[in-house]
Protein backbone atom coordinates (compact mmCIF):
# COMPACT_ATOMS: atom_id res chain seq x y z
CA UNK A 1 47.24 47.62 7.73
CA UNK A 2 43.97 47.14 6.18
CA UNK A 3 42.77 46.60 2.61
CA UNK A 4 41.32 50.09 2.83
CA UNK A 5 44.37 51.45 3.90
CA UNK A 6 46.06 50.12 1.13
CA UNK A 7 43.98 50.92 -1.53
CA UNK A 8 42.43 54.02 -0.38
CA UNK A 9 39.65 56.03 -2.05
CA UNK A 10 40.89 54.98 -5.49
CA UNK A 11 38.24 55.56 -7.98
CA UNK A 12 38.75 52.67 -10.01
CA UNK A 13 38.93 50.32 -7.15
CA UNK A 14 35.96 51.50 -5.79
CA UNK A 15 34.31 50.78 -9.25
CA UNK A 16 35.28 47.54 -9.30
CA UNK A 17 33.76 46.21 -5.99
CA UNK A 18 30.66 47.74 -6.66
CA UNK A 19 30.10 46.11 -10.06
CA UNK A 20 30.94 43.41 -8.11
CA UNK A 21 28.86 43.70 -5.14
CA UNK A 22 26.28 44.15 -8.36
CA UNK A 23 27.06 40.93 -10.13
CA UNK A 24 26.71 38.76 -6.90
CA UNK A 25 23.66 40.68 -5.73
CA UNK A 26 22.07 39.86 -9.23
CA UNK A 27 23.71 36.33 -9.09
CA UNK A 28 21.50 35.38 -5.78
CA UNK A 29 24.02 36.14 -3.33
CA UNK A 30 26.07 32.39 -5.18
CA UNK A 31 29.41 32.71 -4.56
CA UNK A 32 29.93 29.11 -6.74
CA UNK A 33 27.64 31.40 -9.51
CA UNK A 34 30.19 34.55 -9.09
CA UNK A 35 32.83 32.67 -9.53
CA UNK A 36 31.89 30.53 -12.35
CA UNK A 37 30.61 33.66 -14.36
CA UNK A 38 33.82 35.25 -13.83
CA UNK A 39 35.82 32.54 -15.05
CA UNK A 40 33.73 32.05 -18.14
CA UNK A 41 33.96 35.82 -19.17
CA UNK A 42 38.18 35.49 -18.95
CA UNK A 43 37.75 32.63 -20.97
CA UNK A 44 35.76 34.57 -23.48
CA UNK A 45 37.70 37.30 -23.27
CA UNK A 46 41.41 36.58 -22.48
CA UNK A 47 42.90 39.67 -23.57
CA UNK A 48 40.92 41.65 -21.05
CA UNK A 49 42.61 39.50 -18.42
CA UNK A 50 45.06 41.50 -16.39
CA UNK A 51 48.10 39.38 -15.30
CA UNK A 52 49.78 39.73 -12.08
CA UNK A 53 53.54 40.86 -12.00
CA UNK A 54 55.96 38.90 -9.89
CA UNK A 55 56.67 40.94 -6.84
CA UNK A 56 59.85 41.27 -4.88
CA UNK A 57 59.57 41.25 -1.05
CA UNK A 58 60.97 43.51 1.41
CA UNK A 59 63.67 41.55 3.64
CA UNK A 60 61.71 41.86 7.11
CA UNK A 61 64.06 43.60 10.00
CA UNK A 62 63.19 41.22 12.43
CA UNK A 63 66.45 38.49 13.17
């Protein structure tokens, strides 16, 4: 399954990757710059900071 499959055409989703297509377009194409930017605007901004939930996994059928 792919990531597309997975997501879909969720509108939000989509939003996100092209603000951040956006960001590292206007960053130079920097992937170090991306990802120092990002970290610097959770640190500025913690409570916009979404934190992952623990998830449970599926016990495979395979033996």
């Amino acid at each position: 399954m792919t990531l597309q499959e997975t997501t879909g055409s969720d509108p939000l989703i989509e939003d996100v990757r092209r603000r951040r297509a956006e960001l590292y377009k206007s960053l130079g194409g920097d992937l170090r710059k991306l990802f120092e930017r990002i970290q610097r605007v959770q640190e500025e901004h913690p409570e916009k900071v979404v934190k992952a939930q623990p998830t449970t996994t599926i016990p495979s059928e395979r033996s």
